[in-house]
C-alpha atoms as a PDB file:
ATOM      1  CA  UNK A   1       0.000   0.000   0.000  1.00  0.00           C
ATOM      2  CA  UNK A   2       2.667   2.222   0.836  1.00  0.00           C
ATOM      3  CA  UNK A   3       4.475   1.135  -2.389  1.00  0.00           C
ATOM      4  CA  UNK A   4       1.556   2.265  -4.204  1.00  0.00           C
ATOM      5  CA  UNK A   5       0.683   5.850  -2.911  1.00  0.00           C
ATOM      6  CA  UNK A   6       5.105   6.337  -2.925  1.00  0.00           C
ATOM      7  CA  UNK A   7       4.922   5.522  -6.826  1.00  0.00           C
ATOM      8  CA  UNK A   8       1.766   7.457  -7.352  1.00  0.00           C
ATOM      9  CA  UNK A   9       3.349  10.491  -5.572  1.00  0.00           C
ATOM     10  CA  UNK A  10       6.509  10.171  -7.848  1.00  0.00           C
ATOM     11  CA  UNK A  11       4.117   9.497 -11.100  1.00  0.00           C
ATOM     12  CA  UNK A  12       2.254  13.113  -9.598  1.00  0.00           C
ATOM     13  CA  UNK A  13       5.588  14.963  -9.289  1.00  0.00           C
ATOM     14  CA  UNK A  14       7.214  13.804 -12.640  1.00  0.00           C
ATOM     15  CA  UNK A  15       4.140  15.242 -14.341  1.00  0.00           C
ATOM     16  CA  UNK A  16       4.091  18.235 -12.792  1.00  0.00           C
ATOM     17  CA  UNK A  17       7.768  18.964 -13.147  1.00  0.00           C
ATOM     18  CA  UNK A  18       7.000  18.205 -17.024  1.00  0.00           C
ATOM     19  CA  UNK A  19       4.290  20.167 -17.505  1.00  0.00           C
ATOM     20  CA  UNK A  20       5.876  23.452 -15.576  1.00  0.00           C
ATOM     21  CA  UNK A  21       8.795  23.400 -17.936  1.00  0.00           C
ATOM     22  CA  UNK A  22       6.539  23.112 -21.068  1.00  0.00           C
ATOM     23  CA  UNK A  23       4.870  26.229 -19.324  1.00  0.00           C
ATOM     24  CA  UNK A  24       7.707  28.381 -18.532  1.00  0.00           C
ATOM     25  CA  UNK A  25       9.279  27.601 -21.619  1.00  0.00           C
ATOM     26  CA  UNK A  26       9.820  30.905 -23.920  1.00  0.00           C
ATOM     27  CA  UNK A  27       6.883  31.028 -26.663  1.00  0.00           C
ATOM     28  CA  UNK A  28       8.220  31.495 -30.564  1.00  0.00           C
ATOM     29  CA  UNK A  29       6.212  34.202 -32.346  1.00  0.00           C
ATOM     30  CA  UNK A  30       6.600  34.850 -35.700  1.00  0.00           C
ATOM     31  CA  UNK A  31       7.488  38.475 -36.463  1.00  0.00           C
ATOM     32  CA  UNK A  32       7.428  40.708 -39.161  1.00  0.00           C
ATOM     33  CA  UNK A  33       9.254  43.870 -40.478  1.00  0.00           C
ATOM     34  CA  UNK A  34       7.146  46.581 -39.055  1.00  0.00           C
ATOM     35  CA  UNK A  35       6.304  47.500 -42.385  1.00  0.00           C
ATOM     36  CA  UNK A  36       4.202  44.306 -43.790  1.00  0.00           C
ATOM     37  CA  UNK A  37       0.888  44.748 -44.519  1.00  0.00           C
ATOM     38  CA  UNK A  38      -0.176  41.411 -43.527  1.00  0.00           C
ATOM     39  CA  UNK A  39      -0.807  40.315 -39.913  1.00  0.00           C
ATOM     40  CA  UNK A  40      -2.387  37.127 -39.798  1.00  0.00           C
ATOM     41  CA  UNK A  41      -1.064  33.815 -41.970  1.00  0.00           C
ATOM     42  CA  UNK A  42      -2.276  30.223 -42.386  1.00  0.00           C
ATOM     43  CA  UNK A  43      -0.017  27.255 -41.357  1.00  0.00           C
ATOM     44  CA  UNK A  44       0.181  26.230 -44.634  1.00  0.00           C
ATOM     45  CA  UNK A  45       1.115  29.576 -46.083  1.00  0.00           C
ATOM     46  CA  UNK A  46       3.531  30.162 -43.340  1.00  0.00           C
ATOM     47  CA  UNK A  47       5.157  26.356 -44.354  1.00  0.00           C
ATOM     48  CA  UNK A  48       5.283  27.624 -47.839  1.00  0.00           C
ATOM     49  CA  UNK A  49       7.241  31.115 -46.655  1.00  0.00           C
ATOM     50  CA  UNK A  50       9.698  29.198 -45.026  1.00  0.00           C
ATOM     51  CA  UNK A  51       9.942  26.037 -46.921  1.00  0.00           C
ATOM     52  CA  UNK A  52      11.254  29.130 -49.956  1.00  0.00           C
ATOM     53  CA  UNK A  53       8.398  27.657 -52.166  1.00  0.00           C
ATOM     54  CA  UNK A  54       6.260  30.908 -51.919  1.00  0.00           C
ATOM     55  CA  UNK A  55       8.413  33.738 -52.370  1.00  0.00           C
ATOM     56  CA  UNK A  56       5.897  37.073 -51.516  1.00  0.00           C
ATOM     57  CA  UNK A  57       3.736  37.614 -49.236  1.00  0.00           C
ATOM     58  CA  UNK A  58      -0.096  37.404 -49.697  1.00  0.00           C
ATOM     59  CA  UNK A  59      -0.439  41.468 -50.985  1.00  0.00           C
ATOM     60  CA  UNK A  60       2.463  41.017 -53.504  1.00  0.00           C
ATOM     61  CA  UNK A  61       5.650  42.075 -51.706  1.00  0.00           C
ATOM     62  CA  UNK A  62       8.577  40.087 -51.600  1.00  0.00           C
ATOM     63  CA  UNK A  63       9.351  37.961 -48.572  1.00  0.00           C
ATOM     64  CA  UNK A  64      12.592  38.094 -46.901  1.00  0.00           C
ATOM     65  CA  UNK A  65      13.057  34.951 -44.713  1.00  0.00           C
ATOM     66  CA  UNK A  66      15.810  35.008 -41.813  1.00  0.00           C
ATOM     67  CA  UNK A  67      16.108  31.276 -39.688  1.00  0.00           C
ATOM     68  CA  UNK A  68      18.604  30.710 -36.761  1.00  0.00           C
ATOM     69  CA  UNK A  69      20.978  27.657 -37.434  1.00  0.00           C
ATOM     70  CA  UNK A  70      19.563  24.558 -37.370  1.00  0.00           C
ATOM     71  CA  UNK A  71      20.789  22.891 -34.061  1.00  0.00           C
ATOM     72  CA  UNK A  72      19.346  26.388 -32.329  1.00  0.00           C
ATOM     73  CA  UNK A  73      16.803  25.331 -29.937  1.00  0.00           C
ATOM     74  CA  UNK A  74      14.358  28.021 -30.994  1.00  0.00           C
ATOM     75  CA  UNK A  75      14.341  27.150 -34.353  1.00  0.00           C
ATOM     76  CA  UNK A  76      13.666  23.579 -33.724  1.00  0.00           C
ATOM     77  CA  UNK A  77      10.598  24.322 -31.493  1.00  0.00           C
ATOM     78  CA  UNK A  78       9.252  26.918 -33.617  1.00  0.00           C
ATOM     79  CA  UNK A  79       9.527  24.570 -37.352  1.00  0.00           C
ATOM     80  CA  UNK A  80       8.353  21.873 -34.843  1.00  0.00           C
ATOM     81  CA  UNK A  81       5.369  23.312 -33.015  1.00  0.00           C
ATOM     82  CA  UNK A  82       4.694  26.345 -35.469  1.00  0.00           C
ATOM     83  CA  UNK A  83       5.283  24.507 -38.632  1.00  0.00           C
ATOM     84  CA  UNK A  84       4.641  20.855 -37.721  1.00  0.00           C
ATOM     85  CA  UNK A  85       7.683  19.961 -39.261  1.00  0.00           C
ATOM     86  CA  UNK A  86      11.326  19.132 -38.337  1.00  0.00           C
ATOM     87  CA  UNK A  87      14.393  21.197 -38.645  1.00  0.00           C
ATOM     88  CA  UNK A  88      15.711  18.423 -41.262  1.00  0.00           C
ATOM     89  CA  UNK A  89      12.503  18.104 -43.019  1.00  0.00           C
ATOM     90  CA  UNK A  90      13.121  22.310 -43.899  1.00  0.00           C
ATOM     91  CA  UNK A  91      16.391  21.467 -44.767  1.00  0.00           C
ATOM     92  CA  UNK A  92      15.512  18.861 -47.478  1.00  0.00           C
ATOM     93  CA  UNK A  93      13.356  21.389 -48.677  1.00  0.00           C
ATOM     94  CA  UNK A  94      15.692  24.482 -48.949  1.00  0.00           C
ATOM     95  CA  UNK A  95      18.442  22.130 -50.648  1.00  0.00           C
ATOM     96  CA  UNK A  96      15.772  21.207 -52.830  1.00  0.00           C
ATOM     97  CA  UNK A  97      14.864  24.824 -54.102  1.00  0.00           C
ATOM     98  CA  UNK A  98      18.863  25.525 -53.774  1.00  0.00           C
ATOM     99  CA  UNK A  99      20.175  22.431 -55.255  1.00  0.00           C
ATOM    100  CA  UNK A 100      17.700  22.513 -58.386  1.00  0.00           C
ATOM    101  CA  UNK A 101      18.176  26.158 -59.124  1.00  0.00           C
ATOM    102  CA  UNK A 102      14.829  27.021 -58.406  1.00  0.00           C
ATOM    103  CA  UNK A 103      15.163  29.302 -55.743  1.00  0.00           C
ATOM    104  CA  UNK A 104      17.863  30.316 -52.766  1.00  0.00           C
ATOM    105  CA  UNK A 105      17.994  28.871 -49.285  1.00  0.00           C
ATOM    106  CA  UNK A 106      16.927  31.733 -46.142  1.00  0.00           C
ATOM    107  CA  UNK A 107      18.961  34.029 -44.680  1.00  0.00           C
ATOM    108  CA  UNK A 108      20.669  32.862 -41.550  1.00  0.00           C
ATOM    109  CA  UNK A 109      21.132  34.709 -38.565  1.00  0.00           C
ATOM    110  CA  UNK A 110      23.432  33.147 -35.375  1.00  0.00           C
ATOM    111  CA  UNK A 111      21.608  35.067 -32.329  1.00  0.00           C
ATOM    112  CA  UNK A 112      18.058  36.132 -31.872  1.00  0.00           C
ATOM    113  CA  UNK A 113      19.433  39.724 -31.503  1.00  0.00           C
ATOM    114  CA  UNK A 114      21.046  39.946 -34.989  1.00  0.00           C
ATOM    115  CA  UNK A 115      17.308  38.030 -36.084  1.00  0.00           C
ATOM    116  CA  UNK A 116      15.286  40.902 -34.747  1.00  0.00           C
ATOM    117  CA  UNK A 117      18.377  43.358 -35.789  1.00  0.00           C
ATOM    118  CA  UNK A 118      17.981  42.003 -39.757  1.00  0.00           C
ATOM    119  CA  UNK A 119      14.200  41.750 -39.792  1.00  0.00           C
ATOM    120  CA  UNK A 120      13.502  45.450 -38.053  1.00  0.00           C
ATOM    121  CA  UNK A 121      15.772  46.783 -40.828  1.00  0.00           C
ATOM    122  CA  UNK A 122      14.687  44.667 -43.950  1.00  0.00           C
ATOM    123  CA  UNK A 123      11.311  45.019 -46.284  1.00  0.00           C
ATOM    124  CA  UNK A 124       9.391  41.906 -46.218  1.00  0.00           C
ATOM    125  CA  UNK A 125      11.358  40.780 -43.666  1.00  0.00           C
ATOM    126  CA  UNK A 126       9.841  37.533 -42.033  1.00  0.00           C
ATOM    127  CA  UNK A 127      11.127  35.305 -38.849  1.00  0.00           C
ATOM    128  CA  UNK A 128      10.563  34.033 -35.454  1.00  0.00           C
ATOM    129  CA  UNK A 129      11.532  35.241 -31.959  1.00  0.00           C
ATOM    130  CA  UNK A 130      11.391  34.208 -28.406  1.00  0.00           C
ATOM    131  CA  UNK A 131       8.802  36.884 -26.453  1.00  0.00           C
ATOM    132  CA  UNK A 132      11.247  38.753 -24.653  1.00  0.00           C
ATOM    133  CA  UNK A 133      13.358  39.515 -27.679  1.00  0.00           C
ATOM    134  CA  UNK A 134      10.418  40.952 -29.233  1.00  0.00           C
ATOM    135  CA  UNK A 135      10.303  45.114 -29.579  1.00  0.00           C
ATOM    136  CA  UNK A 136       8.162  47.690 -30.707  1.00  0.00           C
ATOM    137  CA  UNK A 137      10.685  47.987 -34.122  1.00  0.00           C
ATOM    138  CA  UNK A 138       8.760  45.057 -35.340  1.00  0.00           C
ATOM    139  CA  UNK A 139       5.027  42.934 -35.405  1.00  0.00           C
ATOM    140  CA  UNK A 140       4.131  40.235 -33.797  1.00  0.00           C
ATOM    141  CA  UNK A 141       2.266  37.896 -36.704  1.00  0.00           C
ATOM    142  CA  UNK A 142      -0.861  35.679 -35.773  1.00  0.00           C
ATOM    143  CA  UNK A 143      -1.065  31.965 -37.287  1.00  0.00           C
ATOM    144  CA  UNK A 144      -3.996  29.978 -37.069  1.00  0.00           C
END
């Protein structure tokens, strides 16, 4: 009996440890030079922008996509809970485009400070942040 409630208490702790750092980890928002006209994209439309197969945004202008490197952890979490894809799934799809000659791979930035740094300062800019990198120099995006 006391086995039981000892293991139940552990079970009870391990989930709550779990689900407390899925809570205080750092959201990804996808941000936008200040200057885009759009403010709300699709999943699928945001795949496309960063997969390079859709090259402007939904009004017309071009898209400038920046990406941190792929072993960052903030851009695996945000291609794997904002895309629903993973980081080597994006990367078959940029060599694609690259290899093929049918388009160029995105811009890569090393820090999220040179990220917001390149899209603040860049049309069409488009790219993802953690929350408290986030400044009034650009927009915060919605995605449904």
């Amino acid at each position: 009996m006391m086995r039981r409630l000892a293991n139940a208490l552990w079970l009870a702790v391990l989930i709550g440890l779990s689900s407390w750092t899925m809570a205080d980890e750092p959201s990804v928002l996808l941000v936008a030079n200040a200057g885009v006209e759009t403010h709300h994209l699709t999943r699928d439309t945001t795949r496309a922008l960063f997969a390079m197969r859709q090259r402007t945004w939904p009004d017309g202008q071009a898209a400038r996509i920046f990406v941190l490197p792929n072993r960052h952890p903030v851009h695996a979490r945000f291609v794997k809970q904002r895309l629903s894809v993973y980081p080597h799934q994006l990367q078959l799809a940029w060599d694609r485009v690259v290899f093929s000659g049918t388009g160029q791979a995105p811009n890569r930035v090393l820090t999220q400070a040179e990220m917001l740094e390149q899209i603040a300062s860049t049309p069409g800019a488009l790219g993802y942040l953690e929350r408290e990198y986030v400044d009034d120099r650009v927009q915060v995006l919605t995605m449904e």
